[in-house]
Protein backbone atom coordinates (compact mmCIF):
# COMPACT_ATOMS: atom_id res chain seq x y z
CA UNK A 1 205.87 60.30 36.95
CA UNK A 2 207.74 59.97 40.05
CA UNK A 3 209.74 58.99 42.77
CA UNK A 4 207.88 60.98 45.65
CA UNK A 5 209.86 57.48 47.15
CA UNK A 6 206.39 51.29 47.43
CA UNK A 7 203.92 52.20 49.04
CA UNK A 8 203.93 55.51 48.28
CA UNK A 9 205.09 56.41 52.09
CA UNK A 10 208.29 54.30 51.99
CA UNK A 11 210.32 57.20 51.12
CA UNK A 12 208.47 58.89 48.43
CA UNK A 13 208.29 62.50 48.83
CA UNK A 14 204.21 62.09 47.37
CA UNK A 15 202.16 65.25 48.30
CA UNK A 16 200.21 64.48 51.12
CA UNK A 17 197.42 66.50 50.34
CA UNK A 18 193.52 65.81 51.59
CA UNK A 19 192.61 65.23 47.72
CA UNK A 20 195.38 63.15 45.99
CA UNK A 21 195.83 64.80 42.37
CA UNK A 22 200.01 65.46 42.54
CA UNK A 23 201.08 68.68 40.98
CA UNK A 24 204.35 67.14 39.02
CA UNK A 25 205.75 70.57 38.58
CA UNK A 26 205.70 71.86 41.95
CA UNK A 27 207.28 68.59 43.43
CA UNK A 28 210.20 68.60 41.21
CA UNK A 29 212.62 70.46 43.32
CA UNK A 30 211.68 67.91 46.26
CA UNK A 31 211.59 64.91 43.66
CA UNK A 32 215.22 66.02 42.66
CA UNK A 33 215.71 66.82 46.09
CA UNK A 34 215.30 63.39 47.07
CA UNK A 35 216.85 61.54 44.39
CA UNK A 36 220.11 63.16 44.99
CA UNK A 37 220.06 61.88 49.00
CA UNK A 38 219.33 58.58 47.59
CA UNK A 39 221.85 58.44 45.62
CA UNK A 40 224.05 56.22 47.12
CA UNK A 41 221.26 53.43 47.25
CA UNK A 42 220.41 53.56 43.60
CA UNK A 43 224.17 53.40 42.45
CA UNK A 44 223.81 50.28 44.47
CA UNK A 45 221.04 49.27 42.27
CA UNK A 46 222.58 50.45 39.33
CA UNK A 47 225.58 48.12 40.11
CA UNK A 48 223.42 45.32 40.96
CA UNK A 49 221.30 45.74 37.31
CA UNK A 50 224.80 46.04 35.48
CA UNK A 51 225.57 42.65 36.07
CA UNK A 52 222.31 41.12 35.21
CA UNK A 53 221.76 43.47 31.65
CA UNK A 54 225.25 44.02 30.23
CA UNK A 55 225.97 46.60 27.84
CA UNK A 56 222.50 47.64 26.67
CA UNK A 57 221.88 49.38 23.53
CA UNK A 58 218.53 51.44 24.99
CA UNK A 59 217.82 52.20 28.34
CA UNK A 60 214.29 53.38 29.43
CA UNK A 61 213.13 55.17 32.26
CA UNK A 62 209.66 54.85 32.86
CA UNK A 63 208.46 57.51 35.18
CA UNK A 64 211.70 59.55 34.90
CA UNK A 65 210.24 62.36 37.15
CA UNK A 66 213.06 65.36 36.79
CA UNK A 67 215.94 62.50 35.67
CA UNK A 68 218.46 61.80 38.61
CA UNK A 69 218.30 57.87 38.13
CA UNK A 70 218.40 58.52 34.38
CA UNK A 71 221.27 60.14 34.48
CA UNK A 72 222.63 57.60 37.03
CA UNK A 73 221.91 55.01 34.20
CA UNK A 74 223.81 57.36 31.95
CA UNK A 75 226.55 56.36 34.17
CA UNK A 76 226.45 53.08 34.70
CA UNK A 77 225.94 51.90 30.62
CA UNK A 78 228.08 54.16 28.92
CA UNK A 79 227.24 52.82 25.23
CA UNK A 80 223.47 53.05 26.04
CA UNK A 81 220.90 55.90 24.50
CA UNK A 82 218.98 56.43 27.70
CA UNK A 83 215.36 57.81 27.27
CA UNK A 84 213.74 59.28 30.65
CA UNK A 85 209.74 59.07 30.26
CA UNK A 86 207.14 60.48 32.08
CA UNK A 87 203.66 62.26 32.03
CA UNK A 88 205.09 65.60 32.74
CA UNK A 89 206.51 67.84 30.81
CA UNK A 90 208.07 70.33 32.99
CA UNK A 91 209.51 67.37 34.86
CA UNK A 92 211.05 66.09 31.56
CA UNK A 93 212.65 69.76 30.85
CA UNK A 94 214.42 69.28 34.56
CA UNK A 95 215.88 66.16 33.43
CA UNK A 96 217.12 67.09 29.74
CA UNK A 97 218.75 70.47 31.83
CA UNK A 98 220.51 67.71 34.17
CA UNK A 99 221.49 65.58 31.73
CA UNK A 100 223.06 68.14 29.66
CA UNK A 101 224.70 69.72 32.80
CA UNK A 102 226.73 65.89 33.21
CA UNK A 103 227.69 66.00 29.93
CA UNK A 104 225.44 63.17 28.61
CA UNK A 105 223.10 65.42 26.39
CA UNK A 106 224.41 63.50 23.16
CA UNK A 107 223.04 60.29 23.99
CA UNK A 108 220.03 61.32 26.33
CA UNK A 109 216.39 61.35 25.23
CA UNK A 110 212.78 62.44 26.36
CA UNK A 111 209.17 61.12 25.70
CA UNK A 112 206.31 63.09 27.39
CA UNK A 113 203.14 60.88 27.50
CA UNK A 114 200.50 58.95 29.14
CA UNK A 115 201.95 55.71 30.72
CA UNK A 116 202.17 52.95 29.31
CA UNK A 117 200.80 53.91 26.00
CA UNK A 118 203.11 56.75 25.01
CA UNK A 119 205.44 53.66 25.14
CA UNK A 120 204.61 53.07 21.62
CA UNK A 121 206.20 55.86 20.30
CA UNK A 122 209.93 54.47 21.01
CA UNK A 123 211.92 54.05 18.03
CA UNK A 124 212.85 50.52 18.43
CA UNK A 125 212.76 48.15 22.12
CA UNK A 126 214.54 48.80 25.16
CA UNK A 127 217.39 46.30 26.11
CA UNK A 128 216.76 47.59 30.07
CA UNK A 129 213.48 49.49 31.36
CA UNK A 130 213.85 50.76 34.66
CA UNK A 131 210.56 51.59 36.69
CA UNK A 132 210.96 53.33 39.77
CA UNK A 133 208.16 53.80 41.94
CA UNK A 134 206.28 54.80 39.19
CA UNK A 135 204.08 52.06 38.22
CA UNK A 136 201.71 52.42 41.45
CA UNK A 137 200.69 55.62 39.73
CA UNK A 138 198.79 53.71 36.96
CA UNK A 139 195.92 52.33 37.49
CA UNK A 140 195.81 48.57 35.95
CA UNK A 141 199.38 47.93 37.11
CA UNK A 142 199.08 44.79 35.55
CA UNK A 143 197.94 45.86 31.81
CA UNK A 144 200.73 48.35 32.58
CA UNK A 145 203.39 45.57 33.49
CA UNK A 146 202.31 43.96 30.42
CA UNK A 147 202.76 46.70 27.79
CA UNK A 148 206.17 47.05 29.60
CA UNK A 149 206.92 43.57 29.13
CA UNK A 150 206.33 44.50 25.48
CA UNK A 151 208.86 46.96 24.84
CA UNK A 152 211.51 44.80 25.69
CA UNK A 153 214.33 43.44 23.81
CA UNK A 154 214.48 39.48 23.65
CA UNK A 155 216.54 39.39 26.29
CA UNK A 156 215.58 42.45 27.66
CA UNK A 157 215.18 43.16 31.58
CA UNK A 158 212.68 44.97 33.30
CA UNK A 159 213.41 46.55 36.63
CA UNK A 160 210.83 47.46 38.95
CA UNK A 161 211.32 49.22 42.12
CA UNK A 162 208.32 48.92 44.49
CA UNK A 163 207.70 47.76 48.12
CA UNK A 164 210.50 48.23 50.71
CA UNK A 165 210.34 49.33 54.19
CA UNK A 166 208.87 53.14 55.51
CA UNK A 167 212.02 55.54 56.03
CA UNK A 168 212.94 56.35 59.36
CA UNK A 169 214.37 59.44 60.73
CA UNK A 170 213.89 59.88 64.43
CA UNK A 171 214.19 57.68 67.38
CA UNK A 172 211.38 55.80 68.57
CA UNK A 173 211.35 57.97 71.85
CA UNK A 174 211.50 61.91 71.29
CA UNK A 175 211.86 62.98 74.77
CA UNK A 176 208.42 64.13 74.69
CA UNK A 177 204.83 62.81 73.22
CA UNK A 178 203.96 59.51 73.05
CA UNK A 179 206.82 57.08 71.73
CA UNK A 180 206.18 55.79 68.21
CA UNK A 181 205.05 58.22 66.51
CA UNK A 182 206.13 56.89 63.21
CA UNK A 183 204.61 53.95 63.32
CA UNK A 184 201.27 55.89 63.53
CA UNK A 185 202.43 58.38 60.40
CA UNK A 186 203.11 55.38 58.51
CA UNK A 187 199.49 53.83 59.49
CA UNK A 188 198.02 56.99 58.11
CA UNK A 189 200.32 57.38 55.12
CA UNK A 190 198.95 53.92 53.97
CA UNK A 191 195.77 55.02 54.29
CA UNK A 192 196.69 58.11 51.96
CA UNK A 193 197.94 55.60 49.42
CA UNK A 194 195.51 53.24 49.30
CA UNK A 195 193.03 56.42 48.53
CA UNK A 196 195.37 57.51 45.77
CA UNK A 197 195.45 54.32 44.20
CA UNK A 198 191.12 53.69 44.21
CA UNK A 199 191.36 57.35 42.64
CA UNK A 200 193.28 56.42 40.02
CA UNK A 201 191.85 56.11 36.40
CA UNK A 202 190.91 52.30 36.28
CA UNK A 203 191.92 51.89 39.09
CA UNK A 204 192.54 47.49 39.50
CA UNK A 205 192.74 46.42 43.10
CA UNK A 206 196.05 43.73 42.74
CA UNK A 207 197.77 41.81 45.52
CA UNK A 208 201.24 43.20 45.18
CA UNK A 209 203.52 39.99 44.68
CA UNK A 210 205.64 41.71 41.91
CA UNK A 211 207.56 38.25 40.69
CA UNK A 212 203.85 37.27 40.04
CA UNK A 213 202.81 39.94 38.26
CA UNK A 214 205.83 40.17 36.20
CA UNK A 215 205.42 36.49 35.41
CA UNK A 216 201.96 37.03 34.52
CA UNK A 217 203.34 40.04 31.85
CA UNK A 218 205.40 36.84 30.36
CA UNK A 219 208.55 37.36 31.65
CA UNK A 220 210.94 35.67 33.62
CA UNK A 221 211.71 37.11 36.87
CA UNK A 222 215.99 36.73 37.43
CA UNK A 223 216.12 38.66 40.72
CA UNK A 224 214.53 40.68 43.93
CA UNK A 225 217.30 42.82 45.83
CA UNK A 226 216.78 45.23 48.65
CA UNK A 227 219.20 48.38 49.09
CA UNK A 228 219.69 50.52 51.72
CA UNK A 229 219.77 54.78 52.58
CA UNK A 230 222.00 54.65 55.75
CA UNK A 231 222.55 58.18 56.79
CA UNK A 232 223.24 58.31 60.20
CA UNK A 233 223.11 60.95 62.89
CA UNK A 234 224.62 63.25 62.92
CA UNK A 235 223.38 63.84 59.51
CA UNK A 236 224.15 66.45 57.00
CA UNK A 237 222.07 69.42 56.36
CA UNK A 238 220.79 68.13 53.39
CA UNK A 239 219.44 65.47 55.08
CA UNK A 240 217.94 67.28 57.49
CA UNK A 241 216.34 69.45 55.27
CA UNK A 242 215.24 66.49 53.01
CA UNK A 243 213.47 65.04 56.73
CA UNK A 244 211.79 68.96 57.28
CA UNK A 245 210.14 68.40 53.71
CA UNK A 246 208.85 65.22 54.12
CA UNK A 247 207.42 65.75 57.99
CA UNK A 248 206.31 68.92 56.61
CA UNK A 249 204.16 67.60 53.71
CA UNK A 250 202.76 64.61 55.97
CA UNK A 251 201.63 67.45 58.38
CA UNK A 252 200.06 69.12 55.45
CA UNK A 253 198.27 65.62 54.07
CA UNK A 254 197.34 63.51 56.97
CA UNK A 255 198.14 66.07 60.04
CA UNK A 256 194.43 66.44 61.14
CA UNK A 257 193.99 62.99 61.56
CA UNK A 258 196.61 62.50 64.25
CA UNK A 259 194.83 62.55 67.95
CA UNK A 260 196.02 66.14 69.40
CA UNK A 261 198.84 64.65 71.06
CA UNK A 262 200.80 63.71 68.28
CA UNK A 263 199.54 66.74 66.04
CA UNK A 264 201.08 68.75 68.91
CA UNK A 265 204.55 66.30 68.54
CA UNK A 266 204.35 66.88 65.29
CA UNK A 267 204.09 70.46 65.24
CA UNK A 268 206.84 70.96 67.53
CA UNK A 269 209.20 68.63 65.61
CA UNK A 270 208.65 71.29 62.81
CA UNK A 271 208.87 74.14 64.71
CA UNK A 272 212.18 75.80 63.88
CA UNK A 273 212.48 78.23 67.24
CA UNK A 274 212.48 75.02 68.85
CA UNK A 275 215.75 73.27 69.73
CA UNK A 276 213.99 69.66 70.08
CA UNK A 277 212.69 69.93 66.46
CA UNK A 278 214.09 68.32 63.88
CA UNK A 279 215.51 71.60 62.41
CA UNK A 280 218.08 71.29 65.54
CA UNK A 281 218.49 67.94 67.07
CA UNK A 282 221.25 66.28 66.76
CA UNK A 283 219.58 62.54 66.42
CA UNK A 284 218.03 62.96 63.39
CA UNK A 285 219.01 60.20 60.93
CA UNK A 286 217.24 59.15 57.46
CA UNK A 287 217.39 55.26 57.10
CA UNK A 288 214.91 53.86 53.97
CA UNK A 289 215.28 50.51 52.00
CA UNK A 290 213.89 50.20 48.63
CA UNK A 291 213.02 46.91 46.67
CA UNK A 292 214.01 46.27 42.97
CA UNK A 293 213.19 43.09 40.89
CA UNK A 294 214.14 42.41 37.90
CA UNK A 295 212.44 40.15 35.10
CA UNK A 296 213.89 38.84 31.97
CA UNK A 297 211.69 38.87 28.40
CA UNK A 298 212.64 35.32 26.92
CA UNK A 299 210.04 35.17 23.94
């Protein structure tokens, strides 16, 4: 399950189409698209968790998607067996491939499942389990944070990465359209996300206060830490590229709902002829924060 970036909209790269069934397999080049710019934020996290799980034995990733932060946890706990899980397949092959392209095949693992019940087919507990952005996926997130809570170690942590603030990546004023304009994607992107979520297979409407939820799943919460994606302009191709895919599939999703002014923005911040899109200018920036807490399972 994925990444594609909280709310769904603060930096996922979800498909934003009209109905909201996500094809897995065609998002993983974006998915690992994505991970890699954010990079520098999770090995934030990563250095964050270290200190608050030390030396794990097992390390789970719950909603691997195609394995970037898996392999980043490869990195950060050298002793630990890491074990990226997710619904899809095809998503699960991409991370296996990356894993054995960093050289951490030997000690790297896949499950392919339903979440959270394909949980139960770990060989023994998980001393970390890292969920990121994949638990709004599932519909009772709180049965889900509770058969989480039960694959734990004594001892164990959970990590859970939801919440956070929408990404930006232009300045409030184009030079032409109305000023704002993200404000009013985001408005619409929540809208997308709260239709995913009442689509979802029993589907539990939950106020989102995560260190309440992950008390109610018996554990202990230890921690709530916010990292930041700075990439300033002028930004690297890459980023800009990463910025074309995500305008691009908001267009696609939530496009004709915009009023015609800020369709027409939109349309010319994605045309590539033109030099004010986002294909040339030179102010085009990607700045995202992402939430992770962290809960402890002490019985």
């Amino acid at each position: 399950m994925a990444h594609d970036h909280h709310g769904h909209h603060q930096q996922h790269a979800h498909p934003h189409h009209d109905h909201t069934d996500i094809d897995w397999e065609e998002m993983g080049p974006l998915l690992e698209t994505q991970a890699e710019l954010f990079t520098p934020l999770y090995e934030h996290a990563m250095a964050w968790l270290a200190k608050r799980q030390t030396e794990p034995g097992l390390v789970v990733d719950v909603g691997s998607g195609p394995g970037v932060v898996a392999c980043l946890l490869a990195d950060t706990f050298p002793g630990a067996r890491i074990v990226a899980v997710d619904g899809s397949a095809p998503l699960l092959a991409r991370a296996q491939a990356r894993a054995e392209r960093l050289g951490v095949a030997d000690r790297f693992g896949t499950l392919a499942g339903e979440l959270p019940d394909v949980l139960d087919e770990l060989d023994y507990p998980a001393d970390l389990l890292w969920a990121g952005r994949s638990l709004h996926h599932l519909g009772d997130q709180r049965a889900a944070l509770a058969a989480f809570a039960d694959r734990l170690t004594h001892g164990g942590t959970l990590a859970l990465q939801e919440g956070g603030l929408s990404a930006r990546y232009l300045p409030r004023d184009l030079g032409f359209g109305r000023p704002g304009l993200q404000a009013r994607l985001d408005a619409l992107e929540a809208e997308w996300f709260a239709a995913m979520r009442a689509d979802l297979p029993g589907s539990v409407t939950e106020t989102e206060d995560w260190p309440a939820l992950l008390t109610a799943a018996g554990l202990r919460p230890s921690g709530t830490r916010t990292f930041l994606l700075d990439l300033p302009a002028p930004t690297t191709d890459r980023a800009r590229a990463y910025v074309v895919a995500s305008l691009t599939r908001i267009r696609e999703g939530v496009g004709e709902r915009l009023d015609a002014d800020d369709r027409a923005t939109l349309d010319r911040l994605l045309d590539p002829d033109d030099k004010a899109s986002v294909h040339h200018r030179p102010d085009v920036f990607i700045l995202a924060a992402q939430t992770v807490y962290t809960a402890v399972r002490t019985r």
